[in-house]
C-alpha atoms as a PDB file:
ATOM      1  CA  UNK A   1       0.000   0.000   0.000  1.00  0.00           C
ATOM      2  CA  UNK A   2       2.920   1.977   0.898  1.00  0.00           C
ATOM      3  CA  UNK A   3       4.485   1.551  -2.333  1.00  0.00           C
ATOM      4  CA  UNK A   4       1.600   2.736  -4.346  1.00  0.00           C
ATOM      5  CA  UNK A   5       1.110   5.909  -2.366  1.00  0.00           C
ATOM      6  CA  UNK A   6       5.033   6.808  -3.103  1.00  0.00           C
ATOM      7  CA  UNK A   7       4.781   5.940  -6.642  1.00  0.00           C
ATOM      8  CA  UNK A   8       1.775   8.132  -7.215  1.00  0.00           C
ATOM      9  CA  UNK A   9       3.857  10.740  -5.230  1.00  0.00           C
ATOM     10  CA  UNK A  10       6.992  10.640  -7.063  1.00  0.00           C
ATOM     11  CA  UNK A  11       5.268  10.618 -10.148  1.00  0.00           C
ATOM     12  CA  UNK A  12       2.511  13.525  -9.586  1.00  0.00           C
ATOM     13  CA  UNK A  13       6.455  15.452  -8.043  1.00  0.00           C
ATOM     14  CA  UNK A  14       7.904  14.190 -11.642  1.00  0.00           C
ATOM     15  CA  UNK A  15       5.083  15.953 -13.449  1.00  0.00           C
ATOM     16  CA  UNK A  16       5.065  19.220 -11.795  1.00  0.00           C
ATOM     17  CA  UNK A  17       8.751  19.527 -12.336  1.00  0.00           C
ATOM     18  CA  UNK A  18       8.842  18.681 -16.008  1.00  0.00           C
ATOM     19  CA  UNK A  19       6.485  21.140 -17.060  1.00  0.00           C
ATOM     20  CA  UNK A  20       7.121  22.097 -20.692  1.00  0.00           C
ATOM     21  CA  UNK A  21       9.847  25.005 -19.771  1.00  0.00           C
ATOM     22  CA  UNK A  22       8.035  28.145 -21.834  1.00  0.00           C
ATOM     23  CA  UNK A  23       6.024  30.477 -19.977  1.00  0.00           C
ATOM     24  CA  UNK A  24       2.461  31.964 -20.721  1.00  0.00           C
ATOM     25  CA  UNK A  25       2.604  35.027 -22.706  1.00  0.00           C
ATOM     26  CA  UNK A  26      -1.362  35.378 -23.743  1.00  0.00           C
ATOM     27  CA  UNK A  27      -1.855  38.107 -21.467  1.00  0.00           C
ATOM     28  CA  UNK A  28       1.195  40.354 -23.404  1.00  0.00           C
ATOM     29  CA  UNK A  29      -0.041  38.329 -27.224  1.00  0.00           C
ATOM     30  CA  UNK A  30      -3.974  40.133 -26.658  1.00  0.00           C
ATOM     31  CA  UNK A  31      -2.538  43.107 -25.470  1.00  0.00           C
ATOM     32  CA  UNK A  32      -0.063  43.882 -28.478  1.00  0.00           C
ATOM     33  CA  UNK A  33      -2.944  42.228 -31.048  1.00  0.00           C
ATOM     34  CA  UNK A  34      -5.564  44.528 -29.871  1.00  0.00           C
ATOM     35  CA  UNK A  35      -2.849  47.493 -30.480  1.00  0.00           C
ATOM     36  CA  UNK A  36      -1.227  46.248 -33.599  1.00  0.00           C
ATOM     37  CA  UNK A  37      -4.855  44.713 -35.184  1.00  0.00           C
ATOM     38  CA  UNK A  38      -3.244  41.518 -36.538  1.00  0.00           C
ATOM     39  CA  UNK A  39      -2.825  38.306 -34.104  1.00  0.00           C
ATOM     40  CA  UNK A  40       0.762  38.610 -32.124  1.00  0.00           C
ATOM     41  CA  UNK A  41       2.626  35.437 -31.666  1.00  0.00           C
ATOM     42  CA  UNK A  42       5.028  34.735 -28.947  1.00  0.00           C
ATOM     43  CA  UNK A  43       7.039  32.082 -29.574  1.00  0.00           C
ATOM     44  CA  UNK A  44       9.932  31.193 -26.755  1.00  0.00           C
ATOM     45  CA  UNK A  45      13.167  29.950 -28.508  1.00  0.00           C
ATOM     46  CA  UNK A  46      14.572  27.089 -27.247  1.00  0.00           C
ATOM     47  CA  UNK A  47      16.816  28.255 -23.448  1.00  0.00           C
ATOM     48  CA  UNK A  48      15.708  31.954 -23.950  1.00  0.00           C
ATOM     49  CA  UNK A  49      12.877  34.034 -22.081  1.00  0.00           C
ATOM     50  CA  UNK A  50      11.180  37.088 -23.746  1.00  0.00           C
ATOM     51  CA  UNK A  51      13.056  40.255 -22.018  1.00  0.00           C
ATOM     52  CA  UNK A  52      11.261  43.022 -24.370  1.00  0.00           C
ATOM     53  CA  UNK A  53       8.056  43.391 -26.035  1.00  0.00           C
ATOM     54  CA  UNK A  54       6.956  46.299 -28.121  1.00  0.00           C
ATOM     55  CA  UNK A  55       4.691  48.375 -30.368  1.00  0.00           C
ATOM     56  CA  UNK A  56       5.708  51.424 -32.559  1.00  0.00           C
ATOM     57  CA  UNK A  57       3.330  53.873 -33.966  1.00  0.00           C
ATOM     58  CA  UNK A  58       3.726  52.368 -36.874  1.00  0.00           C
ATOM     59  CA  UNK A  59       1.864  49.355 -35.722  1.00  0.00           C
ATOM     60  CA  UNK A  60       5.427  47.081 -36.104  1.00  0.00           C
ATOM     61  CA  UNK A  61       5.986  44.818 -32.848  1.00  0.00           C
ATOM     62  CA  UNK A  62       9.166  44.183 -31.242  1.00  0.00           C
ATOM     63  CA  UNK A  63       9.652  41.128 -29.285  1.00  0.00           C
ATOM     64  CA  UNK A  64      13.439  40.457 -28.056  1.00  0.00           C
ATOM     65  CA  UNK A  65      14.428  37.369 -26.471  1.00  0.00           C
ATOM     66  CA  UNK A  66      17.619  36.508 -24.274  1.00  0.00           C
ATOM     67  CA  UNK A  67      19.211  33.936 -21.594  1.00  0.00           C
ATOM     68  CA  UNK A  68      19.240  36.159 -18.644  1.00  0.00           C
ATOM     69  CA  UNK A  69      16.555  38.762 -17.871  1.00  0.00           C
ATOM     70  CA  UNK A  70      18.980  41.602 -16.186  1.00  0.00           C
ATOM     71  CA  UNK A  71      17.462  44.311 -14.585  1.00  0.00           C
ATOM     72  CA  UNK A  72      14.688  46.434 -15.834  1.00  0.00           C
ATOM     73  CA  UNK A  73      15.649  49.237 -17.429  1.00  0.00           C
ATOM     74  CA  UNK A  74      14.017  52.633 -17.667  1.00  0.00           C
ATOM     75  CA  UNK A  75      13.312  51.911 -21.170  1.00  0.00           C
ATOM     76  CA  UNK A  76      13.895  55.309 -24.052  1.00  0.00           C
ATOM     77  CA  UNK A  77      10.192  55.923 -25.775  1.00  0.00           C
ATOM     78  CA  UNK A  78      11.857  56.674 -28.764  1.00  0.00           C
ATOM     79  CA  UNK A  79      13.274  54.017 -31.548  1.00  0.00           C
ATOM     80  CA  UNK A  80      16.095  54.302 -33.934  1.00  0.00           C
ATOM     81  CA  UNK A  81      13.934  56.044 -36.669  1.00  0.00           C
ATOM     82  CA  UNK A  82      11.980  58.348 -34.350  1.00  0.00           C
ATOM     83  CA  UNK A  83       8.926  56.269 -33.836  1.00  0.00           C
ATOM     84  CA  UNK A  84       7.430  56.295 -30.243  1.00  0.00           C
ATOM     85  CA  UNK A  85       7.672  53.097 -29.081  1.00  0.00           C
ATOM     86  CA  UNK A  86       5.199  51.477 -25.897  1.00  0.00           C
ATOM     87  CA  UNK A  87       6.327  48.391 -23.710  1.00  0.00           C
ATOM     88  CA  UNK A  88       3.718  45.872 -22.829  1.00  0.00           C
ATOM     89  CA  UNK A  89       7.005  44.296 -21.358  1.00  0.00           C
ATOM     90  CA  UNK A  90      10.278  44.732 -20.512  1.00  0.00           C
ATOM     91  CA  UNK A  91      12.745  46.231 -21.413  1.00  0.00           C
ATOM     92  CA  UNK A  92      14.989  44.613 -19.648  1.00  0.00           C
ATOM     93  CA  UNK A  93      19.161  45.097 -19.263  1.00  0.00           C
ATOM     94  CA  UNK A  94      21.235  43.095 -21.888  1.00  0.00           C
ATOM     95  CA  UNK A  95      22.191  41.986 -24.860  1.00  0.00           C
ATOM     96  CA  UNK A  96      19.143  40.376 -27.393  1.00  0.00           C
ATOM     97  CA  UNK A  97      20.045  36.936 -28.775  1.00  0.00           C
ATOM     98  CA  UNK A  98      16.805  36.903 -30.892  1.00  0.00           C
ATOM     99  CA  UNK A  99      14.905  40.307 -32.165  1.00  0.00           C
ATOM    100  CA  UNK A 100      12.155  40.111 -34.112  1.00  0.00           C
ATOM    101  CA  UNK A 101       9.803  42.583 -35.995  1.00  0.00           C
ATOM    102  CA  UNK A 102       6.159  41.909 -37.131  1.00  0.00           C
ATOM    103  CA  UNK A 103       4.746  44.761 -39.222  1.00  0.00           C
ATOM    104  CA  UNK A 104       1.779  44.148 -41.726  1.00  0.00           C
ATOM    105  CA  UNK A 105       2.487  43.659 -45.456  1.00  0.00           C
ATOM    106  CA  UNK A 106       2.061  46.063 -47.994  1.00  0.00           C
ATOM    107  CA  UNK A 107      -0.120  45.209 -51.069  1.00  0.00           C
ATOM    108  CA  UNK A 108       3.101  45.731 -53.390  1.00  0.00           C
ATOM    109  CA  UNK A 109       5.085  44.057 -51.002  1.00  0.00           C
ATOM    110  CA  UNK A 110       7.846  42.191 -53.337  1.00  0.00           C
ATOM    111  CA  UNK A 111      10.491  39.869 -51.192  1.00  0.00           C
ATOM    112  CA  UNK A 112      13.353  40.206 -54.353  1.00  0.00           C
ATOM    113  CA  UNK A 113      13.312  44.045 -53.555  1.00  0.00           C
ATOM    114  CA  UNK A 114      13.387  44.331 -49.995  1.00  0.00           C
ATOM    115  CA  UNK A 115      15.765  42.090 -49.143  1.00  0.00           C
ATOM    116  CA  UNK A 116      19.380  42.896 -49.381  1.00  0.00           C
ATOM    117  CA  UNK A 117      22.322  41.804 -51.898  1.00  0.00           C
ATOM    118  CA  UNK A 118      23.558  39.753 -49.832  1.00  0.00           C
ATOM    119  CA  UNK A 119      20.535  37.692 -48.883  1.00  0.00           C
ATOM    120  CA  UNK A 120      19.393  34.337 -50.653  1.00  0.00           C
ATOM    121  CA  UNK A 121      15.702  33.755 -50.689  1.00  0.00           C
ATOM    122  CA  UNK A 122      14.597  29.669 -49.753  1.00  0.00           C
ATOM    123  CA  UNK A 123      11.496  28.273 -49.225  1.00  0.00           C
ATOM    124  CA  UNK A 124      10.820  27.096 -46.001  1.00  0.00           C
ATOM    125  CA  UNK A 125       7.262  25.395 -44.760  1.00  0.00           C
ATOM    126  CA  UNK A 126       5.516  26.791 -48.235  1.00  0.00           C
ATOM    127  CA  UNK A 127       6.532  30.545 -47.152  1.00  0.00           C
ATOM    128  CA  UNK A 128       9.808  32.625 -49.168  1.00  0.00           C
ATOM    129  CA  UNK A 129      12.586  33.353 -46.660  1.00  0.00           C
ATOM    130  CA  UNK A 130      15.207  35.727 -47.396  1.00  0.00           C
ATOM    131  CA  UNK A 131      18.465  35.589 -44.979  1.00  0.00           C
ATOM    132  CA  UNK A 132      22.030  35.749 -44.369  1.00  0.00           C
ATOM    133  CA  UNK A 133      24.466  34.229 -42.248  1.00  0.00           C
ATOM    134  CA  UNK A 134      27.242  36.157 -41.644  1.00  0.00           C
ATOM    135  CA  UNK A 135      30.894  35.675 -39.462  1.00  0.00           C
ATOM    136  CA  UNK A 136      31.582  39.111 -39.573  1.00  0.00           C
ATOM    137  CA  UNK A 137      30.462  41.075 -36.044  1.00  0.00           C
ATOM    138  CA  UNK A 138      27.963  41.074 -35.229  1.00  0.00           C
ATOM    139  CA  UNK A 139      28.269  37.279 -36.049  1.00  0.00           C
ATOM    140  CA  UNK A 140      24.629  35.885 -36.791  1.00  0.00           C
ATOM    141  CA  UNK A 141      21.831  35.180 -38.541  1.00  0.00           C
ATOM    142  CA  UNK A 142      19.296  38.152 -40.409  1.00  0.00           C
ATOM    143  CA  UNK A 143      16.064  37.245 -42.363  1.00  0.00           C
ATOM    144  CA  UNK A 144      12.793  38.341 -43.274  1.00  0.00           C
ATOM    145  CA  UNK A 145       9.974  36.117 -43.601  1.00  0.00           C
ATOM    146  CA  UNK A 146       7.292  37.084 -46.057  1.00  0.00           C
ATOM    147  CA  UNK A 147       3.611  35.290 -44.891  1.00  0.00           C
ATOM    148  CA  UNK A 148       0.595  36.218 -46.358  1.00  0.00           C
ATOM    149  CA  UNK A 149      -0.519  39.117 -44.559  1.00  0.00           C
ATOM    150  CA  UNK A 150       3.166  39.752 -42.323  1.00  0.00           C
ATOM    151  CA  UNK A 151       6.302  40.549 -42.870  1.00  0.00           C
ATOM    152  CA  UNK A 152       8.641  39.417 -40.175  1.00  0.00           C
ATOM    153  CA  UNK A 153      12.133  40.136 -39.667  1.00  0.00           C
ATOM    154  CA  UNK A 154      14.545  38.314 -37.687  1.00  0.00           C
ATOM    155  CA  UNK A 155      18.158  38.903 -36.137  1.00  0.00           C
ATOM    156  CA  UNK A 156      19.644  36.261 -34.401  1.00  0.00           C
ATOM    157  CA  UNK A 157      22.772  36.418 -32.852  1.00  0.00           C
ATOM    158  CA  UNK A 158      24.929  33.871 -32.195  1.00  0.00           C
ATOM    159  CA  UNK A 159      28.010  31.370 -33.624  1.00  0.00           C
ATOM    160  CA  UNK A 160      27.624  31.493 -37.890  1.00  0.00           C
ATOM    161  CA  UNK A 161      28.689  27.914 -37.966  1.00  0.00           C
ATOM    162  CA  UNK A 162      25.628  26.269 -35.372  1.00  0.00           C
ATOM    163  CA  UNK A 163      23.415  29.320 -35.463  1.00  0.00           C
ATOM    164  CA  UNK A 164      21.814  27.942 -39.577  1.00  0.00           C
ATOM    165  CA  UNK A 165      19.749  25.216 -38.086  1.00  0.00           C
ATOM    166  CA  UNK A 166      18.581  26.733 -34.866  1.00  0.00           C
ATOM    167  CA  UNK A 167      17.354  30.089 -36.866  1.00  0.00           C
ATOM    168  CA  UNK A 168      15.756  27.622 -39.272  1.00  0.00           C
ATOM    169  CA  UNK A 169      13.897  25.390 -36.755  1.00  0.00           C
ATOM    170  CA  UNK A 170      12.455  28.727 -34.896  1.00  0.00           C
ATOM    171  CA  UNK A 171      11.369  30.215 -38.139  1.00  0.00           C
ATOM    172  CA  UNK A 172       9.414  26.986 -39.606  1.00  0.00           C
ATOM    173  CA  UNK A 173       7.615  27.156 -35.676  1.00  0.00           C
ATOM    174  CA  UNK A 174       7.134  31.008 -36.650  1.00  0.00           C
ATOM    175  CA  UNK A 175       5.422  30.258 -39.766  1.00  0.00           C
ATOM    176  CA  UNK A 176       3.260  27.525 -37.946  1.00  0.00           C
ATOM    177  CA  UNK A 177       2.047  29.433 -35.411  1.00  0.00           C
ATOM    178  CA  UNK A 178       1.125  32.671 -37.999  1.00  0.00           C
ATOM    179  CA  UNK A 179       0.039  30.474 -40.545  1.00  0.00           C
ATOM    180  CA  UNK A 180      -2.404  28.086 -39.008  1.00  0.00           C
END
């Protein structure tokens, strides 16, 4: 009898320690798709916790994801270009391993132009990719995934020779979760 009760102990410990490891973001998803006025996924790359998540007046979202939350920062209103920017989290102190940009796509939208030079446009999960791996700093991968109604743009940062696959694998679970 003993035995049983343990097991069914141990096992019910087991479960609540080997929850699936990424955290519930709904709350910040509704909040930046009511602002934006497209859906707003947050996907959690593999070891990394969201430590920023934006909206410009442009309607563009930020979401920036890293291994170590820092401290929060007073975060600047203002972007690179000049747009005001609001937090619905974050920011918080560090470096971003994984940026991101959703913004929705014009009608004359055309992947060839956009992208740059450099970039080399693949089909991945039914969807045109444009990207770049580069070793120069800062060392990494940059694309721009072009859906039917989104543009995203990704930046992720990390070793050029392992960084291919990972980008890869988190932008075909991109596309799934925007696409279906």
């Amino acid at each position: 009898m003993y035995k049983i009760f343990y097991l069914i102990m141990f096992l019910f410990i087991l479960s609540a320690c080997t929850g699936n490891g990424s955290t519930d973001y709904s709350d910040y998803e509704k909040e930046l798709s009511d602002k934006a006025g497209y859906d707003v996924h947050i996907i959690e790359p593999d070891e990394l916790t969201l430590t920023a998540a934006n909206i410009t007046t442009d309607d563009e979202v930020g979401l920036h994801f890293s291994q170590v939350d820092g401290e929060l920062q007073s975060g600047s209103v203002e972007d690179e270009r000049g747009d005001d920017v609001e937090y619905v989290h974050g920011p918080y102190a560090g470096n971003s391993e994984y940026r991101i940009s959703i913004q929705p796509k014009p009608d004359d939208f055309q992947l060839e132009e956009y992208k740059s030079d450099e970039m080399e446009i693949n089909d991945i999960n039914g969807h045109d990719v444009a990207y770049e791996i580069t070793d120069m700093p800062p060392e990494g991968f940059f694309g721009i995934i072009s859906l039917d109604e989104l543009i995203i743009h990704t930046n992720f940062h990390g070793d050029a020779d392992v960084i291919e696959d990972e980008a890869i694998d988190y932008i075909e679970k991109l596309i799934d979760a925007y696409e279906n």
